[in-house]
PDB file of N, CA and C in Angstrom:
ATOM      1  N   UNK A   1       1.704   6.413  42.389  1.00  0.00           N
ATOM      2  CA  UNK A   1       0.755   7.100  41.537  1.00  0.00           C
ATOM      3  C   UNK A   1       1.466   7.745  40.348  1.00  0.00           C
ATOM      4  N   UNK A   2       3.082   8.366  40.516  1.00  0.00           N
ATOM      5  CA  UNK A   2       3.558   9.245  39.426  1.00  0.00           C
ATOM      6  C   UNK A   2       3.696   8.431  38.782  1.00  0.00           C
ATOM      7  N   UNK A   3       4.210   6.450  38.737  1.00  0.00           N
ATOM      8  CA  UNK A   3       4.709   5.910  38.198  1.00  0.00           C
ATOM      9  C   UNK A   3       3.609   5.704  37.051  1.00  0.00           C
ATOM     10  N   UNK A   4       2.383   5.050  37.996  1.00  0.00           N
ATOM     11  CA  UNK A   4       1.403   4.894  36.752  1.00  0.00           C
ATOM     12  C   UNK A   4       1.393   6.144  36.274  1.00  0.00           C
ATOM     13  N   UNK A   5       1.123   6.861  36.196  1.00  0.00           N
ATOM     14  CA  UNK A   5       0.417   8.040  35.307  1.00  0.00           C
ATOM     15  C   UNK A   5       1.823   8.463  34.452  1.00  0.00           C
ATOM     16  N   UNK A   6       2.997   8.026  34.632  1.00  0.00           N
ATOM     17  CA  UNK A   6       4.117   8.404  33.773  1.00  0.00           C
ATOM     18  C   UNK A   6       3.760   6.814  32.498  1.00  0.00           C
ATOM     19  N   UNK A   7       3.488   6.018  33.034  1.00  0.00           N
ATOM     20  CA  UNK A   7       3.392   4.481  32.266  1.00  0.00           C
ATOM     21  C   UNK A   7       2.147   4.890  31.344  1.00  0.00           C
ATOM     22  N   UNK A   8       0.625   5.410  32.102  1.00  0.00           N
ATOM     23  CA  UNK A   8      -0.404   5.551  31.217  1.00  0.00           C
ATOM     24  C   UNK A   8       0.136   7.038  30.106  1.00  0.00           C
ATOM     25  N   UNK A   9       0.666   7.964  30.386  1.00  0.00           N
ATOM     26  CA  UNK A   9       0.667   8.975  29.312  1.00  0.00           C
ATOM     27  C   UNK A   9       1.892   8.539  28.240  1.00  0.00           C
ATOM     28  N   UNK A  10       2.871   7.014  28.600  1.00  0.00           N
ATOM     29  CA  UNK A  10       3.875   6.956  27.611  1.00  0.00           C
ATOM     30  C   UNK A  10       2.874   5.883  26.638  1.00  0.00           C
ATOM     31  N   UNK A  11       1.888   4.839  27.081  1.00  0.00           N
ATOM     32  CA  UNK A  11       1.263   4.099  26.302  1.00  0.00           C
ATOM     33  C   UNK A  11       0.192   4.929  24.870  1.00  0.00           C
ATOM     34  N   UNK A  12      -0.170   5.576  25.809  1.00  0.00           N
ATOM     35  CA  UNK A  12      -1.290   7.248  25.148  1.00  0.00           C
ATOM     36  C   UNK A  12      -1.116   7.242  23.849  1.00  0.00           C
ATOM     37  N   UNK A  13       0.736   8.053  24.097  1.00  0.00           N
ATOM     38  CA  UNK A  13       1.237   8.268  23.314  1.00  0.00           C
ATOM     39  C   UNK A  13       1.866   7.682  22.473  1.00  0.00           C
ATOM     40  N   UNK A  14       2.301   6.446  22.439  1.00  0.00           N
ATOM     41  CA  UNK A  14       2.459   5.360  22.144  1.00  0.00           C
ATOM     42  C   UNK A  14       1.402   5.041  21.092  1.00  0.00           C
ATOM     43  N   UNK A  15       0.156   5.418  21.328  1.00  0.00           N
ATOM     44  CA  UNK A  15      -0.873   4.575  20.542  1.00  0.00           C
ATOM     45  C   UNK A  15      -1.051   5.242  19.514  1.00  0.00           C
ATOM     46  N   UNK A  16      -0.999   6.891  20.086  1.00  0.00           N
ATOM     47  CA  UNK A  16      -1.464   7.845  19.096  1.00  0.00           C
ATOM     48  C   UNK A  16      -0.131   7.934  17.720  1.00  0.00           C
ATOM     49  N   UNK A  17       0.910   7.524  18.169  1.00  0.00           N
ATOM     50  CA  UNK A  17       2.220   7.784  16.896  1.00  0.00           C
ATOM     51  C   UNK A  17       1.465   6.305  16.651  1.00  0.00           C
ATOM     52  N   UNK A  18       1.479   5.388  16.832  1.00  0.00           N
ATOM     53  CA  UNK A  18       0.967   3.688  15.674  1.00  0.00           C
ATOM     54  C   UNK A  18       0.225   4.427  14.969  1.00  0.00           C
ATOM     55  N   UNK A  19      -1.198   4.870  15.160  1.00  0.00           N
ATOM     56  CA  UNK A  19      -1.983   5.640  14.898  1.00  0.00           C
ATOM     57  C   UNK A  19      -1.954   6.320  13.595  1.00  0.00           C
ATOM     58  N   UNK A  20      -1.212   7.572  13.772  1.00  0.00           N
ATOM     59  CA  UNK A  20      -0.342   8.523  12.993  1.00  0.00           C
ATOM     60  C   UNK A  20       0.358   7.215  11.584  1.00  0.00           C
ATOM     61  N   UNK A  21       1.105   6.446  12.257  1.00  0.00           N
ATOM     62  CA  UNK A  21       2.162   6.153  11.376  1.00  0.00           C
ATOM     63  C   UNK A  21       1.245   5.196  10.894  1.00  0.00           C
ATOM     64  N   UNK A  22       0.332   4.483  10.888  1.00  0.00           N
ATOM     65  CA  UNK A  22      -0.483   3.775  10.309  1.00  0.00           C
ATOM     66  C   UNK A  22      -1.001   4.393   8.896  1.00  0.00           C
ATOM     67  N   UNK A  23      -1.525   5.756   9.312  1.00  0.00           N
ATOM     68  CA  UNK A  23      -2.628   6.534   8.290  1.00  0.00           C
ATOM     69  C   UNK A  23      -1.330   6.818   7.226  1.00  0.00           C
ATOM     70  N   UNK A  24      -0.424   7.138   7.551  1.00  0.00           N
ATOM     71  CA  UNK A  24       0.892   7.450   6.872  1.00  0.00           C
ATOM     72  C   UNK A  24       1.190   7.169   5.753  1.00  0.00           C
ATOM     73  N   UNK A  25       1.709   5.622   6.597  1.00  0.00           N
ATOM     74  CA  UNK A  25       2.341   5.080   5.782  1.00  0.00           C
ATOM     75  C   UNK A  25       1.297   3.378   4.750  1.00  0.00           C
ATOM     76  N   UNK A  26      -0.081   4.010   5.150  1.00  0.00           N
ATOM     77  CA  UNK A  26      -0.981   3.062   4.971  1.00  0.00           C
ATOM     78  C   UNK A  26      -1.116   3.226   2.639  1.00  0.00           C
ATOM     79  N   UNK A  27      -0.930   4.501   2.654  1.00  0.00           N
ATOM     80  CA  UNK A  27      -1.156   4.757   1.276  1.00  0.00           C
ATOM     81  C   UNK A  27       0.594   4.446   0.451  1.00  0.00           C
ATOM     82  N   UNK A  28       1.393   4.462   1.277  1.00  0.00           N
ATOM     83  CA  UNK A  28       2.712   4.446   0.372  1.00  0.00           C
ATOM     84  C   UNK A  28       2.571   2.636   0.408  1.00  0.00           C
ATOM     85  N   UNK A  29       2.417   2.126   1.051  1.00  0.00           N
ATOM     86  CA  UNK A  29       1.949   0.509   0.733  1.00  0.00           C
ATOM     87  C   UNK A  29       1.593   0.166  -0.044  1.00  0.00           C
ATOM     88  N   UNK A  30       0.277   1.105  -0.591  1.00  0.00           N
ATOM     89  CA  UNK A  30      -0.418   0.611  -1.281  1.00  0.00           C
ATOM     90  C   UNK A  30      -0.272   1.145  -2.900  1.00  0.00           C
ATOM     91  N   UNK A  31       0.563   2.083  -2.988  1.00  0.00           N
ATOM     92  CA  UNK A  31       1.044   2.466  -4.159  1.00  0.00           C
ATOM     93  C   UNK A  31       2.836   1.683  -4.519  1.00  0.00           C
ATOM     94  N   UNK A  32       3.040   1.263  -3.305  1.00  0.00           N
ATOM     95  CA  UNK A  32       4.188   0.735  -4.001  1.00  0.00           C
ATOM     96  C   UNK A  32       3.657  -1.244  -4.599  1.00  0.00           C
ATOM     97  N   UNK A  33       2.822  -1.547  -3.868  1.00  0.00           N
ATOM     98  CA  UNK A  33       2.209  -2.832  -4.334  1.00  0.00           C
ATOM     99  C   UNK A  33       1.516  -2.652  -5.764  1.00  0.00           C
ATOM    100  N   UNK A  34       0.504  -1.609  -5.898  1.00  0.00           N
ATOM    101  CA  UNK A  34      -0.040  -1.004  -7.256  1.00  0.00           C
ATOM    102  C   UNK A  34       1.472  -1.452  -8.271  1.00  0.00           C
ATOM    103  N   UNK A  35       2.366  -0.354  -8.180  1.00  0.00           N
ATOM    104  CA  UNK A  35       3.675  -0.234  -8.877  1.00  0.00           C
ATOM    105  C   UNK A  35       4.089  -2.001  -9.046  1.00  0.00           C
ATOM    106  N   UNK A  36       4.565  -2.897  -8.288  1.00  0.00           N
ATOM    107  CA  UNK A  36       4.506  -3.952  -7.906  1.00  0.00           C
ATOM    108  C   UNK A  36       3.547  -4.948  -8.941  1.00  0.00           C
ATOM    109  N   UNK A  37       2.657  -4.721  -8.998  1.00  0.00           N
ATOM    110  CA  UNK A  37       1.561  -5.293  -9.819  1.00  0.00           C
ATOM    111  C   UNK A  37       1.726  -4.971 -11.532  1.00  0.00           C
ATOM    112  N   UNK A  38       1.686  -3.607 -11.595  1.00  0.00           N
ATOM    113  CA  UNK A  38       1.869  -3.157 -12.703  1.00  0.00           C
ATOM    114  C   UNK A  38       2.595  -3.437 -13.781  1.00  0.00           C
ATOM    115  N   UNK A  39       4.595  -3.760 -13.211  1.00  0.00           N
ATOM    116  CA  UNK A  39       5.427  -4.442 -13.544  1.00  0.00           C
ATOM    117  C   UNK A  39       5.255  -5.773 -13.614  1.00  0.00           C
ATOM    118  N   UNK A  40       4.566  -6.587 -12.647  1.00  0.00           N
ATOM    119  CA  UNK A  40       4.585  -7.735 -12.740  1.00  0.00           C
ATOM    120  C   UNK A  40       3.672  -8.273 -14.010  1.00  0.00           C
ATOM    121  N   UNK A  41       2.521  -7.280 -14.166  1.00  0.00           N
ATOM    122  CA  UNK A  41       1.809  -7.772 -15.296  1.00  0.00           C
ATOM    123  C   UNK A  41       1.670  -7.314 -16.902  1.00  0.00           C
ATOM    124  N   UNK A  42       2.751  -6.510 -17.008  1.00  0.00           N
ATOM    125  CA  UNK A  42       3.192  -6.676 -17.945  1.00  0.00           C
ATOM    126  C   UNK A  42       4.433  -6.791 -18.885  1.00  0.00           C
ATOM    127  N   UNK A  43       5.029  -7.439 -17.296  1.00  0.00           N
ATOM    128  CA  UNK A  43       6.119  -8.998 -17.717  1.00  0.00           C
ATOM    129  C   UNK A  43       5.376  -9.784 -18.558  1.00  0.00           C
ATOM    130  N   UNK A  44       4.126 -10.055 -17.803  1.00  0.00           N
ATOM    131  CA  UNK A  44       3.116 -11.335 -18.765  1.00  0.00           C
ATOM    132  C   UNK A  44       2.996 -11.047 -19.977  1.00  0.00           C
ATOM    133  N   UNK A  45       2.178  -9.692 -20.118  1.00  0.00           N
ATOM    134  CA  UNK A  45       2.030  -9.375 -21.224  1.00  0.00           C
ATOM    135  C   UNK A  45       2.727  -9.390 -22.387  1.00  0.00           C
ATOM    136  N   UNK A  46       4.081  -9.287 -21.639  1.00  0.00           N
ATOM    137  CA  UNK A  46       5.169  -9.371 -22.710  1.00  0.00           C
ATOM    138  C   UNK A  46       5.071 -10.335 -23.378  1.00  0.00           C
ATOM    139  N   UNK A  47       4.965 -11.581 -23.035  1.00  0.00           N
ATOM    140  CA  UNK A  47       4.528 -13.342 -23.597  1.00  0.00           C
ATOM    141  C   UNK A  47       3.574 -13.001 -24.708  1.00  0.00           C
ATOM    142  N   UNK A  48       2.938 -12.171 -24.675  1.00  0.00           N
ATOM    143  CA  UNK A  48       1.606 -12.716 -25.545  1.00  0.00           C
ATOM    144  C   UNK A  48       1.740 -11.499 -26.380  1.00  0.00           C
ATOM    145  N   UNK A  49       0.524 -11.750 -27.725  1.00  0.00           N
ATOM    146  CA  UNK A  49       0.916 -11.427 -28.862  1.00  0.00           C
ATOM    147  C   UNK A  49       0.541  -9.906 -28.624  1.00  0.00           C
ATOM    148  N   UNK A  50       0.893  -9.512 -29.858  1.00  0.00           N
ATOM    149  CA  UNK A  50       0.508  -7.535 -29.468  1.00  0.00           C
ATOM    150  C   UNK A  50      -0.998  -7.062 -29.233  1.00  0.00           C
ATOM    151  N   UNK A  51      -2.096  -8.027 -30.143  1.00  0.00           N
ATOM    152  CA  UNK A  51      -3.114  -7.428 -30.021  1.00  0.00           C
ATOM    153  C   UNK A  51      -3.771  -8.361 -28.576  1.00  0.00           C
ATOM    154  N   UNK A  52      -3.283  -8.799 -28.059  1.00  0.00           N
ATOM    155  CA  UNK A  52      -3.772  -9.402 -26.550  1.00  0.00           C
ATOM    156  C   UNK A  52      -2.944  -8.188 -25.915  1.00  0.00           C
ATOM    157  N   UNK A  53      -2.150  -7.636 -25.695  1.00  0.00           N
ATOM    158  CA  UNK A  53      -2.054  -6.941 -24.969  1.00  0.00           C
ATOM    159  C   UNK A  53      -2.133  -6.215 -24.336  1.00  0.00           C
ATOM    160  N   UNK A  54      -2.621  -5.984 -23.207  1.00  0.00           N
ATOM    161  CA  UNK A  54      -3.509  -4.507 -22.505  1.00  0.00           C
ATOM    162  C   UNK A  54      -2.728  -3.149 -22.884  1.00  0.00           C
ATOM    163  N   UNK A  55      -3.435  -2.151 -22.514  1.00  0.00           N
ATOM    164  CA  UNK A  55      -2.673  -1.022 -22.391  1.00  0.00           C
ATOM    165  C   UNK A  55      -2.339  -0.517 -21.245  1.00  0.00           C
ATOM    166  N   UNK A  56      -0.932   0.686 -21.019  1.00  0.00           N
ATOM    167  CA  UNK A  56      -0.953   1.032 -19.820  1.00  0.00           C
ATOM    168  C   UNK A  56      -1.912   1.514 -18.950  1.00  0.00           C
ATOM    169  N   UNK A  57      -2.903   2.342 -19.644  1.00  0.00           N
ATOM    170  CA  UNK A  57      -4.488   2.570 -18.211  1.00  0.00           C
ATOM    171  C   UNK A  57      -5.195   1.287 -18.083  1.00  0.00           C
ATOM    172  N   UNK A  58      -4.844   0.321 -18.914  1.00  0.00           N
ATOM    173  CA  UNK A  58      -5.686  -0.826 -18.612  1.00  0.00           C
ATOM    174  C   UNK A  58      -5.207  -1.686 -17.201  1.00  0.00           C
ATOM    175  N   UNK A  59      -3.872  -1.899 -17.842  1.00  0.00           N
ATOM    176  CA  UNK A  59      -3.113  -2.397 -16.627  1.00  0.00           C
ATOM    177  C   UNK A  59      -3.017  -1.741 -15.549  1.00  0.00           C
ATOM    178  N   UNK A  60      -2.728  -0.464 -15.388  1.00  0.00           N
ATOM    179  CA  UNK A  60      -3.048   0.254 -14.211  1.00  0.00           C
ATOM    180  C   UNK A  60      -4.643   0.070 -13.233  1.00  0.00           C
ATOM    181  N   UNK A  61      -5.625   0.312 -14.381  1.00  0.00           N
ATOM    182  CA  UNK A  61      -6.955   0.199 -13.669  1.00  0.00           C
ATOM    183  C   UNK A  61      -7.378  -1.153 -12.832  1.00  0.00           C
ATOM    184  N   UNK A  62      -7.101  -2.472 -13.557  1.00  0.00           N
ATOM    185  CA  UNK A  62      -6.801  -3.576 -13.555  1.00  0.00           C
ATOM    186  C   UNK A  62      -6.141  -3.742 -11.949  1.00  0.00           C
ATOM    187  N   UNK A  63      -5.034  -3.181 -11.947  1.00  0.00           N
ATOM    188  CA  UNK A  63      -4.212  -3.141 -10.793  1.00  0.00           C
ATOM    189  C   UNK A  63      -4.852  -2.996  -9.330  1.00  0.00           C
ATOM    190  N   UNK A  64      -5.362  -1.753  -9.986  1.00  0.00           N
ATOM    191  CA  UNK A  64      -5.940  -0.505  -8.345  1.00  0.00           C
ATOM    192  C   UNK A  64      -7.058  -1.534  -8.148  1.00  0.00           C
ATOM    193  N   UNK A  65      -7.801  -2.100  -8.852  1.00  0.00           N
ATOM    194  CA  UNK A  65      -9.350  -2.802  -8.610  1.00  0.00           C
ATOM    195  C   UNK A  65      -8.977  -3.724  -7.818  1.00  0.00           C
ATOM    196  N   UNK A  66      -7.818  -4.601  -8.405  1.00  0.00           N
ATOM    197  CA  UNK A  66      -7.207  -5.710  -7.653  1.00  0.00           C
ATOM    198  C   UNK A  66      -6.658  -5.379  -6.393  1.00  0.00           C
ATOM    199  N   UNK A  67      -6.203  -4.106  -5.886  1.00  0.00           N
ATOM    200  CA  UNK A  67      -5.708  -4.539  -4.773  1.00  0.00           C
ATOM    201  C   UNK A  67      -6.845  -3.590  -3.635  1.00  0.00           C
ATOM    202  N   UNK A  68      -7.417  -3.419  -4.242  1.00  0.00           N
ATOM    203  CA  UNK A  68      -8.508  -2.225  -3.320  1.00  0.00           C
ATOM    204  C   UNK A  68      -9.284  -2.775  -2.958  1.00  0.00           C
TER     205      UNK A  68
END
C-alpha cells in the first residue's frame, strides 16, 4: 500500500511541475519565435525596394497574427 501511494503522490506531482512548466515556459516560445519571424522577414524586406517595405509595427503585427 506505502509503495503505491509513494508511486501515486510522485506521478501527482509529476504532473503538476509539466503543468507549471508548460504555462511557463509556453509564452517565452512564443516570443522567441515572434523575434524569429521578425528577423526573418525583414531579411526579405531587405531585397525589395524602399517603398515596398514594411515598417517595424508592421512587421511586428504581421508576425504576432501569424503565429497566434
Amino acid at each position: 500500500m506505502k509503495k503505491n501511494l509513494k508511486l501515486i503522490v510522485f506521478l501527482v506531482l509529476g504532473i503538476i511541475a509539466l503543468y507549471i512548466s508548460t504555462n511557463y515556459y509556453n509564452d517565452f516560445n512564443k516570443s522567441k519565435t515572434i523575434k524569429a519571424c521578425i528577423i526573418g522577414k525583414a531579411e526579405l524586406d531587405s531585397n525589395k525596394l524602399e517603398s515596398e517595405r514594411l515598417s517595424a509595427d508592421e512587421v511586428k503585427k504581421f508576425c504576432e497574427d501569424q503565429i497566434k
